[in-house]
C-alpha atoms as a PDB file:
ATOM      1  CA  UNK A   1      -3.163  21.954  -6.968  1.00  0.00           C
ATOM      2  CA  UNK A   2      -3.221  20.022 -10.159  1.00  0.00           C
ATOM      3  CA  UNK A   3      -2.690  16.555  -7.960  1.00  0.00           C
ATOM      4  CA  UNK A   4      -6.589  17.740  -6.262  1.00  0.00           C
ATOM      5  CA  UNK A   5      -7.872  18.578  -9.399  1.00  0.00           C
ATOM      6  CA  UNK A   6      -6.872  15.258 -11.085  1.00  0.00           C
ATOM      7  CA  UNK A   7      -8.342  13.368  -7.891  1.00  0.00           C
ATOM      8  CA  UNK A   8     -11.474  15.327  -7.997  1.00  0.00           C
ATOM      9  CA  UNK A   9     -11.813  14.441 -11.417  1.00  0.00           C
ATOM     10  CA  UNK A  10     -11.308  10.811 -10.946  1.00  0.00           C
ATOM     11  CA  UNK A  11     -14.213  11.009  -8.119  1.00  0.00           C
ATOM     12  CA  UNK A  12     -15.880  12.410 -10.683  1.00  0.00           C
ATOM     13  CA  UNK A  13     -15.562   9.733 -13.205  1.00  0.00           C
ATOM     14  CA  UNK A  14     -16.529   6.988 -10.778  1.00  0.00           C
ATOM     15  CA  UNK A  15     -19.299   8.623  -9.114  1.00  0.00           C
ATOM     16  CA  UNK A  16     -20.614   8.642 -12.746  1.00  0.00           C
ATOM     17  CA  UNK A  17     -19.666   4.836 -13.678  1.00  0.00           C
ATOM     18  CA  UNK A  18     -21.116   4.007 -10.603  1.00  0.00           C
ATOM     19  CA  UNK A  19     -24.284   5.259 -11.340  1.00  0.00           C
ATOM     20  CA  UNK A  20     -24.866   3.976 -14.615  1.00  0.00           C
ATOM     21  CA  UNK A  21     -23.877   0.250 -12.929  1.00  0.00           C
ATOM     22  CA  UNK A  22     -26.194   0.683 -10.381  1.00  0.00           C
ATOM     23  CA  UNK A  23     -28.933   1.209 -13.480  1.00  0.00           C
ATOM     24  CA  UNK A  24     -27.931  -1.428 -15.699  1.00  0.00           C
ATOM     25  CA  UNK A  25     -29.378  -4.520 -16.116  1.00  0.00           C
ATOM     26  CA  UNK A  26     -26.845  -6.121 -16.665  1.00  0.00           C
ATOM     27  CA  UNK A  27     -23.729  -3.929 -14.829  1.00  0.00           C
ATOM     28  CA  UNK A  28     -20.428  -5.071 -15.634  1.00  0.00           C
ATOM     29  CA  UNK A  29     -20.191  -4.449 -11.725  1.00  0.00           C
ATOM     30  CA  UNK A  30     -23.254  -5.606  -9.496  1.00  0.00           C
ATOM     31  CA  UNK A  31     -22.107  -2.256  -7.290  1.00  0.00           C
ATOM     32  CA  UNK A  32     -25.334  -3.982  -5.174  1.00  0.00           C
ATOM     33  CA  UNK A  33     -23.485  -6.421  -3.745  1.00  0.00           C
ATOM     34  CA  UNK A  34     -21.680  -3.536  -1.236  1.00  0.00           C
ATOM     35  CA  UNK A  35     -25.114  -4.442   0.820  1.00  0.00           C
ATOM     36  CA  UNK A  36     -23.234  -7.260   2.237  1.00  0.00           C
ATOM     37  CA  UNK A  37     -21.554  -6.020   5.188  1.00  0.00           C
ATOM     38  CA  UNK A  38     -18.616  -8.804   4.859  1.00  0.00           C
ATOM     39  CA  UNK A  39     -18.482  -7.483   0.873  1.00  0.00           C
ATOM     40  CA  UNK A  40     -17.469  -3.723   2.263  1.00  0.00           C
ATOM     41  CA  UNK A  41     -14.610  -5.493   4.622  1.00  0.00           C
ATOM     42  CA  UNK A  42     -13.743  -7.311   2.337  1.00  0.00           C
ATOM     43  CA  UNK A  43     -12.855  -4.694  -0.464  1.00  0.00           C
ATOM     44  CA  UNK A  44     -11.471  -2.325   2.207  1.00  0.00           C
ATOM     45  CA  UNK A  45      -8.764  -5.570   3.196  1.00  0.00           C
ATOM     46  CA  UNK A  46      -8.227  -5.838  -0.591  1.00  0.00           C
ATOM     47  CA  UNK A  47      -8.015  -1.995  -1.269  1.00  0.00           C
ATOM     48  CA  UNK A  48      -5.473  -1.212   1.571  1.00  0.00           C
ATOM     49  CA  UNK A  49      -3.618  -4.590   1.500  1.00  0.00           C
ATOM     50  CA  UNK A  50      -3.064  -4.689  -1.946  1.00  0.00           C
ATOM     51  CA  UNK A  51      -2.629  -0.858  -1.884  1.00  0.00           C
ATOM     52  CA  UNK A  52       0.073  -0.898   0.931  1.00  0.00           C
ATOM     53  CA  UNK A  53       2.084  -3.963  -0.868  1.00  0.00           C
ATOM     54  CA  UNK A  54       2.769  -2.027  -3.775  1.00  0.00           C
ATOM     55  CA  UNK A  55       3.082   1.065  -2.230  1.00  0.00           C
ATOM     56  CA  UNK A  56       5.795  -0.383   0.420  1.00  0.00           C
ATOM     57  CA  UNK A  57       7.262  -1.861  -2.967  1.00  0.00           C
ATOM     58  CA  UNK A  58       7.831   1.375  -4.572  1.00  0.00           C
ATOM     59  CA  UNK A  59       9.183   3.188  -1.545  1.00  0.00           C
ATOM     60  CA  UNK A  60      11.439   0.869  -0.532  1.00  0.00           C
ATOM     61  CA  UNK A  61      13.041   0.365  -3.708  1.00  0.00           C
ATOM     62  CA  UNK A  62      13.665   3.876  -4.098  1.00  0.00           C
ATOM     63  CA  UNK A  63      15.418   4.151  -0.627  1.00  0.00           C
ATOM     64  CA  UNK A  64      17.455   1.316  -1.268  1.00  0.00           C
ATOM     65  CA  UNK A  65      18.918   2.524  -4.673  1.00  0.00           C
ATOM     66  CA  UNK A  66      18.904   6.395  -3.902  1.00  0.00           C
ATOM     67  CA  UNK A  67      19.840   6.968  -0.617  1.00  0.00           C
ATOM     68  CA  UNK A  68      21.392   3.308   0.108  1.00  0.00           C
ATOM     69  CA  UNK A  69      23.105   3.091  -3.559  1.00  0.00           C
ATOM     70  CA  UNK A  70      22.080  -0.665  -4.020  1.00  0.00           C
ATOM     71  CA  UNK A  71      21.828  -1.827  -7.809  1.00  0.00           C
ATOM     72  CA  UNK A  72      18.601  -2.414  -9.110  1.00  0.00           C
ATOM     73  CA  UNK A  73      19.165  -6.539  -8.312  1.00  0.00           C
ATOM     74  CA  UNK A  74      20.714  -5.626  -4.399  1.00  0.00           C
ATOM     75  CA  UNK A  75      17.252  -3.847  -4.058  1.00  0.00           C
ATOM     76  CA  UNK A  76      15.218  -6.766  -5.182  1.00  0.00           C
ATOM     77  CA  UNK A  77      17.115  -9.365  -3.356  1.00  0.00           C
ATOM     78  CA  UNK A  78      16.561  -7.277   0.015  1.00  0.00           C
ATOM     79  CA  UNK A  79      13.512  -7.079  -0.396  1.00  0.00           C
ATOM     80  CA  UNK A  80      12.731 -11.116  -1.354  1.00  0.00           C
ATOM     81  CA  UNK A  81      11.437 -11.434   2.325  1.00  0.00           C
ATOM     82  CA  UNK A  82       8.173  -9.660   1.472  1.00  0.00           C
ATOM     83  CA  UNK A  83       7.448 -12.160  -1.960  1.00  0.00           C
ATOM     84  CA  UNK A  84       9.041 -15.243  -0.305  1.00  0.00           C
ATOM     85  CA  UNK A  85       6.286 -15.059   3.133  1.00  0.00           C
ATOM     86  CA  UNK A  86       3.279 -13.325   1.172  1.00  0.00           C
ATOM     87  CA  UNK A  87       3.641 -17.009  -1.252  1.00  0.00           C
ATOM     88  CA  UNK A  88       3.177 -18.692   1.688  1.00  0.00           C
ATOM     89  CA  UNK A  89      -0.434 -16.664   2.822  1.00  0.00           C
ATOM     90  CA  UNK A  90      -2.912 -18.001   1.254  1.00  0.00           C
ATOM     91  CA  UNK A  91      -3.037 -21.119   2.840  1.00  0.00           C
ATOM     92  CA  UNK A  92      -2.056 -20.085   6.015  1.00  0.00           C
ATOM     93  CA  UNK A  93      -5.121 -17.851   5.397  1.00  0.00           C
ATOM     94  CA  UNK A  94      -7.617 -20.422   4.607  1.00  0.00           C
ATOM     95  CA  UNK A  95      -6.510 -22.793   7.454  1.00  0.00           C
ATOM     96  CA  UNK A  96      -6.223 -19.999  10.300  1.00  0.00           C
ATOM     97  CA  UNK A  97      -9.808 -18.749   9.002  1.00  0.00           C
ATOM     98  CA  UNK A  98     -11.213 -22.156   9.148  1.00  0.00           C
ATOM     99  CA  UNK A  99      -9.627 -23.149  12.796  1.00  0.00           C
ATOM    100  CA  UNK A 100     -10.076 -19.415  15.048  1.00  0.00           C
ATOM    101  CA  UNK A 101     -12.519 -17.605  12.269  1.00  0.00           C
ATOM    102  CA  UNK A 102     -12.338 -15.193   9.580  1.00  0.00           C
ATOM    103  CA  UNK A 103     -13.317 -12.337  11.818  1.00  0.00           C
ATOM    104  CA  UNK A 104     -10.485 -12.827  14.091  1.00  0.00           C
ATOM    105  CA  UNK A 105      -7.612 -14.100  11.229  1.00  0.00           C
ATOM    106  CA  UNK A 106      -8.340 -10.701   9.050  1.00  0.00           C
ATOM    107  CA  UNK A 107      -8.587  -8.357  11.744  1.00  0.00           C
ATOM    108  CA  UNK A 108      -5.329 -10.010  13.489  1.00  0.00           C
ATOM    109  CA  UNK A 109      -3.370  -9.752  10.329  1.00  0.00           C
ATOM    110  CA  UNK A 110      -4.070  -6.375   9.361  1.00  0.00           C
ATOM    111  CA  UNK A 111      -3.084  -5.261  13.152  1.00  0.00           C
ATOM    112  CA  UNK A 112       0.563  -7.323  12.545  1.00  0.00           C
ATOM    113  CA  UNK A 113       0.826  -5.589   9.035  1.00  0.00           C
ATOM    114  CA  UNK A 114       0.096  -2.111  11.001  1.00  0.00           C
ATOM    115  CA  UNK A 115       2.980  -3.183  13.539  1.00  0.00           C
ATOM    116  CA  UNK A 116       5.356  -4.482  10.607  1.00  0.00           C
ATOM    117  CA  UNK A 117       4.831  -1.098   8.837  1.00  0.00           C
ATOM    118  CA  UNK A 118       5.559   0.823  11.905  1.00  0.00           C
ATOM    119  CA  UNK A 119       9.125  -0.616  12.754  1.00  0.00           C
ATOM    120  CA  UNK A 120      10.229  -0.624   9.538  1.00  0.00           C
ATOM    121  CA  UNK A 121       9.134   3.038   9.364  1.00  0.00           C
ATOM    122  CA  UNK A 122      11.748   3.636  12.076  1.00  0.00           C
ATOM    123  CA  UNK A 123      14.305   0.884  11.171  1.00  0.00           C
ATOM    124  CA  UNK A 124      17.762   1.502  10.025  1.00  0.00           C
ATOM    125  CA  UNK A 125      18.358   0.432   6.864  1.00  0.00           C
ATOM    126  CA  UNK A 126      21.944   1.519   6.354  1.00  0.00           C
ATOM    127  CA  UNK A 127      22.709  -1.192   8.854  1.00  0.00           C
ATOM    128  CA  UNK A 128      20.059  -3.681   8.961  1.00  0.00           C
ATOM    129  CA  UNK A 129      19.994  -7.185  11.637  1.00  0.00           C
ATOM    130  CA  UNK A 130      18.052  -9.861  11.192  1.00  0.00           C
ATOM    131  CA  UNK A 131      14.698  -7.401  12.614  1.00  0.00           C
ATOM    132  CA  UNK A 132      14.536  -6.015   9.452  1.00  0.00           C
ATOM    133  CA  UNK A 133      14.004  -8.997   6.987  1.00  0.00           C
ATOM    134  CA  UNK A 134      12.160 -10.538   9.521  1.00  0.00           C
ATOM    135  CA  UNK A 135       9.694  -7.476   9.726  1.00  0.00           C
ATOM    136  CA  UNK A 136       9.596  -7.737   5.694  1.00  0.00           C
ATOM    137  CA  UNK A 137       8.195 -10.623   6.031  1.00  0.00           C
ATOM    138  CA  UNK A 138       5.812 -10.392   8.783  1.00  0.00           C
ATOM    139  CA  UNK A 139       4.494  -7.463   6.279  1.00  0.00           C
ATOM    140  CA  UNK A 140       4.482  -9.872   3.661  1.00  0.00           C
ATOM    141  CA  UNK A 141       2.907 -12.584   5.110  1.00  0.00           C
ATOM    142  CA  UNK A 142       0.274 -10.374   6.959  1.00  0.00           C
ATOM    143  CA  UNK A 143      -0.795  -8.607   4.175  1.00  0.00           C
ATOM    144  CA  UNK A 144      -1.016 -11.869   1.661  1.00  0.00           C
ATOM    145  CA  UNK A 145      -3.236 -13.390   4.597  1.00  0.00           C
ATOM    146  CA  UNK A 146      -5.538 -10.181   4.522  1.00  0.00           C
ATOM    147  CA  UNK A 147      -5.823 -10.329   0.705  1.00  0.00           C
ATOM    148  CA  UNK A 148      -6.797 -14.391   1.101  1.00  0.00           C
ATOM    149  CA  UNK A 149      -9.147 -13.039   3.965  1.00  0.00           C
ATOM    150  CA  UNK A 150     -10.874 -10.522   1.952  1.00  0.00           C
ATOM    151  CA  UNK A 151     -11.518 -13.024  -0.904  1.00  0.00           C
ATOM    152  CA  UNK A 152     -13.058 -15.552   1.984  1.00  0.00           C
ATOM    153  CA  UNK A 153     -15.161 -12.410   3.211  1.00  0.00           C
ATOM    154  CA  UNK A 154     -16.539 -11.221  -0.710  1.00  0.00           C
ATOM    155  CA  UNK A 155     -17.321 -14.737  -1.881  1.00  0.00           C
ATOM    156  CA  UNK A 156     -18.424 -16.061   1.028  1.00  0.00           C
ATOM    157  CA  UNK A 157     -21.489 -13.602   1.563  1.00  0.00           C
ATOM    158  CA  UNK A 158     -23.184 -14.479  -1.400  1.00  0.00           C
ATOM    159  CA  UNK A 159     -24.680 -17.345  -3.134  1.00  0.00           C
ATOM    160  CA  UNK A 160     -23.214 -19.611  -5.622  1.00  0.00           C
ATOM    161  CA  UNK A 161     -25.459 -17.770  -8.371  1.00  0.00           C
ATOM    162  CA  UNK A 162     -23.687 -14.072  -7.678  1.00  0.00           C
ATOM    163  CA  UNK A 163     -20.444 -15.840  -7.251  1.00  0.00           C
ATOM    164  CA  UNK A 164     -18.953 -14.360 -11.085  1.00  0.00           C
ATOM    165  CA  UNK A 165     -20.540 -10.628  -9.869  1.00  0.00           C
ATOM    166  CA  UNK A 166     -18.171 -11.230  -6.314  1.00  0.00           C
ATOM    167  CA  UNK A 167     -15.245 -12.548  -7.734  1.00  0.00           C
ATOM    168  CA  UNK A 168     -14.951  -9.122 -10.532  1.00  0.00           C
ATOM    169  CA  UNK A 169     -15.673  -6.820  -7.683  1.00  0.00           C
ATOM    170  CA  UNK A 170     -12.325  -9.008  -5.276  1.00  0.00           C
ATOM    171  CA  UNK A 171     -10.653  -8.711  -8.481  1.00  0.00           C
ATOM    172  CA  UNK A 172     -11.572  -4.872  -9.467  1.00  0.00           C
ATOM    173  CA  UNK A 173     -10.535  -4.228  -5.375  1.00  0.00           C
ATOM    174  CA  UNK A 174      -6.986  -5.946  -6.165  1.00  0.00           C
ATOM    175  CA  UNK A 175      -6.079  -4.022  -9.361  1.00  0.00           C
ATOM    176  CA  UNK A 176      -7.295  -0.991  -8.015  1.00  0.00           C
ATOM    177  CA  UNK A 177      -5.673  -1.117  -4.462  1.00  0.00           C
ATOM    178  CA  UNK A 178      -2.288  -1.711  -6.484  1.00  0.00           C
ATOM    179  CA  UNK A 179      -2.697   1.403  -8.629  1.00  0.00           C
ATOM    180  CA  UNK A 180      -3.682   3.504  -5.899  1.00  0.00           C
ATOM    181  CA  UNK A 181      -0.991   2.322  -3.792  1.00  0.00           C
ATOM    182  CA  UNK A 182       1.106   3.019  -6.328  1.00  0.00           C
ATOM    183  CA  UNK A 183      -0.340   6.381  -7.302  1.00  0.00           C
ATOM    184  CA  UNK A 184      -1.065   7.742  -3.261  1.00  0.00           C
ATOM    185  CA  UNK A 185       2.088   7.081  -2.241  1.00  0.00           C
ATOM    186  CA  UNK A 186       3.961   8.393  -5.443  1.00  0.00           C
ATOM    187  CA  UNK A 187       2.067  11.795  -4.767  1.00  0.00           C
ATOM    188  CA  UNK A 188       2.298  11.966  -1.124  1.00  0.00           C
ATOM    189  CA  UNK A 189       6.257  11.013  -1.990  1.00  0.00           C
ATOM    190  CA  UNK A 190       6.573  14.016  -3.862  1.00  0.00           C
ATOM    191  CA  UNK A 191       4.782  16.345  -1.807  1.00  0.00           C
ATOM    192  CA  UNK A 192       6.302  15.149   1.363  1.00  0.00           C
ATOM    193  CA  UNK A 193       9.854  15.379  -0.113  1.00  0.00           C
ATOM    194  CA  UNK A 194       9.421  18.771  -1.307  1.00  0.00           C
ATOM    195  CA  UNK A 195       8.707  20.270   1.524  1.00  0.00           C
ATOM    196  CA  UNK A 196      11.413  18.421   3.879  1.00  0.00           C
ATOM    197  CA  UNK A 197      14.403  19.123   1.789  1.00  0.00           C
ATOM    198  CA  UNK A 198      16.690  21.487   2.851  1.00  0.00           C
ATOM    199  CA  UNK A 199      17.929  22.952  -0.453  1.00  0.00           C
ATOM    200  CA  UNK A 200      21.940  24.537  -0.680  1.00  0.00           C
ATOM    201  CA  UNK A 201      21.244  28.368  -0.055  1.00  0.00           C
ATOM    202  CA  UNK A 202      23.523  29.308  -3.037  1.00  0.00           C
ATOM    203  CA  UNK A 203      21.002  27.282  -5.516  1.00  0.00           C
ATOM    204  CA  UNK A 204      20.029  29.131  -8.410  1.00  0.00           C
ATOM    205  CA  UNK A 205      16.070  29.202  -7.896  1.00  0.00           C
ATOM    206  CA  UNK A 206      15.215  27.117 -10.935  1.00  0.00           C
ATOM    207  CA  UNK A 207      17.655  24.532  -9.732  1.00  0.00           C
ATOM    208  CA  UNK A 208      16.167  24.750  -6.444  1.00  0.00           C
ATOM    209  CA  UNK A 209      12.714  24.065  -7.959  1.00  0.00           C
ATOM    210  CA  UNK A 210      13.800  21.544 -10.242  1.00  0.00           C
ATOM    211  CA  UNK A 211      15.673  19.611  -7.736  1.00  0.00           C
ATOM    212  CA  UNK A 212      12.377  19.621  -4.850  1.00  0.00           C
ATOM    213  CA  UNK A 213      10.241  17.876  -6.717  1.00  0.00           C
ATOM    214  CA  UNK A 214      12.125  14.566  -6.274  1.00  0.00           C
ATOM    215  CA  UNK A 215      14.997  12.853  -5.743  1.00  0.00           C
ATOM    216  CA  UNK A 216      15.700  11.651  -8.866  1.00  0.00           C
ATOM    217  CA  UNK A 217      15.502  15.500  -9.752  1.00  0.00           C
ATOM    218  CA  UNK A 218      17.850  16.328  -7.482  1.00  0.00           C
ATOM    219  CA  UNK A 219      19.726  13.697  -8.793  1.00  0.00           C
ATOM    220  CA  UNK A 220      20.003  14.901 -11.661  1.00  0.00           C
ATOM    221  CA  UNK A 221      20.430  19.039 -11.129  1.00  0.00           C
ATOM    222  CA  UNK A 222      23.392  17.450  -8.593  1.00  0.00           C
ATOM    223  CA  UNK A 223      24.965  16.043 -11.937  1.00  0.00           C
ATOM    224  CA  UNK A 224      24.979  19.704 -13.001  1.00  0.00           C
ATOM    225  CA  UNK A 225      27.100  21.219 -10.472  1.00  0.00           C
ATOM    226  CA  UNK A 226      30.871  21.375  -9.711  1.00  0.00           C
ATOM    227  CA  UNK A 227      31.644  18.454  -6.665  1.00  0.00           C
ATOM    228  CA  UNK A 228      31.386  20.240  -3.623  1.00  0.00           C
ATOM    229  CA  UNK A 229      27.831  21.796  -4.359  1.00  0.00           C
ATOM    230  CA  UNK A 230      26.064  18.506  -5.883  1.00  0.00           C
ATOM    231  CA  UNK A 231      27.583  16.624  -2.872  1.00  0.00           C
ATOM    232  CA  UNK A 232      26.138  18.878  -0.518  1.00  0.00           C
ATOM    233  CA  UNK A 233      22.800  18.595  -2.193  1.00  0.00           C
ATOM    234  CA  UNK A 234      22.709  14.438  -3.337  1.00  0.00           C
ATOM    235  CA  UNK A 235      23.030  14.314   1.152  1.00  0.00           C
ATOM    236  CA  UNK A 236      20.103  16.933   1.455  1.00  0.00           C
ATOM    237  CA  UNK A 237      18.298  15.082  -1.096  1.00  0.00           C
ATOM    238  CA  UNK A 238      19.153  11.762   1.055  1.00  0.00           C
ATOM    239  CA  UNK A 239      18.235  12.787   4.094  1.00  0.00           C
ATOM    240  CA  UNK A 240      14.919  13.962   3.115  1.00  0.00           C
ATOM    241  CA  UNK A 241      14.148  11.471   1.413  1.00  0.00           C
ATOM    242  CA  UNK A 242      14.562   8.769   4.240  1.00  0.00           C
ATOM    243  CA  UNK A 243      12.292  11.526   6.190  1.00  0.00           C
ATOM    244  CA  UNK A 244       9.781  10.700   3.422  1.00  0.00           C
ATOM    245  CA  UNK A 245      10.072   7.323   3.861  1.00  0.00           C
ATOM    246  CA  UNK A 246       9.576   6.932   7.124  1.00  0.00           C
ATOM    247  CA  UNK A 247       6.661   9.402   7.158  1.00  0.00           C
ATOM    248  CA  UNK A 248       5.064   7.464   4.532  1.00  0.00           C
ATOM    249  CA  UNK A 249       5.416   4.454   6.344  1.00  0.00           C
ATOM    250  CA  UNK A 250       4.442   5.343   9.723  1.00  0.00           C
ATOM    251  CA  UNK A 251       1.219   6.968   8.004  1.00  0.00           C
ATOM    252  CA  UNK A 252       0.137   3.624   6.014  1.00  0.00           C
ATOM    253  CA  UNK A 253       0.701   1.943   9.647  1.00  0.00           C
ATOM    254  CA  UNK A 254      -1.553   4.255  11.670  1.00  0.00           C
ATOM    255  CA  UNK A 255      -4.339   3.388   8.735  1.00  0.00           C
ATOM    256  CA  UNK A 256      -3.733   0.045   8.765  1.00  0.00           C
ATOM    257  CA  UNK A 257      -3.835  -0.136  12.422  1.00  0.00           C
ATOM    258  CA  UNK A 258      -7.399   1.841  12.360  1.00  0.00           C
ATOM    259  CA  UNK A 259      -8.583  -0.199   9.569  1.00  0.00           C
ATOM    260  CA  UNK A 260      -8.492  -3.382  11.890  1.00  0.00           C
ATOM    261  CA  UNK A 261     -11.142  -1.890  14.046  1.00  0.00           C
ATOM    262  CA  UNK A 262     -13.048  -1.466  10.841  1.00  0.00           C
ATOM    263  CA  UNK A 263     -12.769  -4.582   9.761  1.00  0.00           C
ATOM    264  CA  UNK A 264     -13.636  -6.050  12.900  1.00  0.00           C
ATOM    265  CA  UNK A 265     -16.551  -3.951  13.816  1.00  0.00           C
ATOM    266  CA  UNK A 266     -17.727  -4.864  10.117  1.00  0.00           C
ATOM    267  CA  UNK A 267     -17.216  -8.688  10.106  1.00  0.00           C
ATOM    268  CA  UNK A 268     -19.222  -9.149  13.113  1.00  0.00           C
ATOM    269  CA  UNK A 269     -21.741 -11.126  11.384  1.00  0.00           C
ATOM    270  CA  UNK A 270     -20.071 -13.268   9.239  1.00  0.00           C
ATOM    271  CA  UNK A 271     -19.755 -17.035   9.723  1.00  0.00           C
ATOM    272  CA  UNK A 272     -16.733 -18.101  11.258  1.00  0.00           C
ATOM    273  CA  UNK A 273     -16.284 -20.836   8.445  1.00  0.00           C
ATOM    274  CA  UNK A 274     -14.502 -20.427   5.034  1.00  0.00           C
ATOM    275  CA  UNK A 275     -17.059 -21.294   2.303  1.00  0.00           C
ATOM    276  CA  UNK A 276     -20.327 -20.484   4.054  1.00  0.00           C
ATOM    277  CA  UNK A 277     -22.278 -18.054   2.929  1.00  0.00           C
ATOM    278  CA  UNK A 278     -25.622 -16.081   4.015  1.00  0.00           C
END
């Protein structure tokens, strides 16, 4: 309940900023840019790309070091895929957009990134083959070419004079999609967890609470108990939490995946040439 109430208040708070941008003379975000078709893709691309990088991030480091037992640096050096291909996206981006069209390039990429998401959703981590770094960086490359793509979209729609006014709102829709990435899937972690793991049934009931509300909780009620009881729970706790996982995952795929049609219907009109403009 108190996750709802904190989201309704942050509607709240922006439904309010956003009206007193919209009167302003001078807004600190020209919120009247969003008539711009290509401007609404492009956020969206930035939102949800941005949004799912860091959100994939944070999941997958978890599952490596809770459930896998990897050290802090085994986690970041199995997941080097994603950085190593997304450094390598923006100029794919702008040279794809430029040869087959932005329209295509953004709505192609954010399809692959749905398809990335998926199989690792499913993927086996305990024993990984070369699929699984491979689909890391698929999602890293896809999702770098979507931000470059939704940069292309916002600052190509408008002239050279509202060019400052575009480039806050691509980099408000980057900073944004990151903390609510981080922030969606860290609540839909929780919630998901708690109500997938299957608790000891000779767990005192303030234990029991304690140790569903997340795995490092249960980590830590597990360091509580004699062996045979916390090793009985740290597998619960594992197993749910790679239930999590891959429920998160498949879920950020299926959005992804019906965000392309968005993004496709919505880019319709845009020219098929980086740097022109209406």
């Amino acid at each position: 309940m108190a996750y709802w109430i904190g989201a309704l208040r942050g509607l709240v708070l922006l439904a309010w900023f956003a009206r007193i941008q919209l009167r302003s003379v001078m807004p600190m975000l020209d919120l009247s840019l969003f008539r711009h078709p290509a401007i609404v893709a492009g956020m969206v691309m930035a939102l949800v790309a941005a949004g799912a990088l860091a959100g994939v991030e944070l999941t997958l480091a978890q599952e490596l070091q809770y459930v896998l037992g990897k050290t802090p640096l085994q986690a970041g050096l199995f997941m080097v895929p994603i950085m190593a291909a997304a450094a390598v996206g923006g100029p794919v981006a702008g040279y794809l957009s430029n040869r087959f069209g932005l329209r295509l390039v953004a709505s192609l990429s954010m399809a692959f990134a749905a398809a990335a998401l998926g199989y690792l959703a499913q993927a086996d981590l305990h024993a990984p083959n070369w699929t699984v770094p491979t689909a890391l960086a698929v999602l890293g490359l896809t999702l770098s070419i979507g931000l470059t793509a939704s940069s292309i979209a916002i600052m190509g729609a408008v002239d050279a004079s509202k060019g400052g006014a575009a480039g806050s709102l691509e980099a408000t829709g980057y900073e944004l999609g990151s903390g609510l990435g981080i922030t969606l899937f860290g609540v839909f972690m929780a919630s998901i967890y708690s109500s997938t793991i299957v608790l000891p049934p000779d767990l005192e009931p303030a234990l029991g609470a304690q140790a569903a509300r997340s795995m490092s909780d249960s980590v830590v009620v597990a360091q509580g108990l004699d062996a045979d009881k916390a090793d009985v729970l740290i597998m619960a706790a594992k197993a749910a939490f790679s239930t999590t996982h891959s429920i998160l995952l498949t879920a950020a795929a299926i959005l992804i995946a019906l965000l392309t049609v968005v993004v496709f219907l919505m880019l319709g009109s845009h020219s098929d040439k980086v740097g022109a403009h209406e």
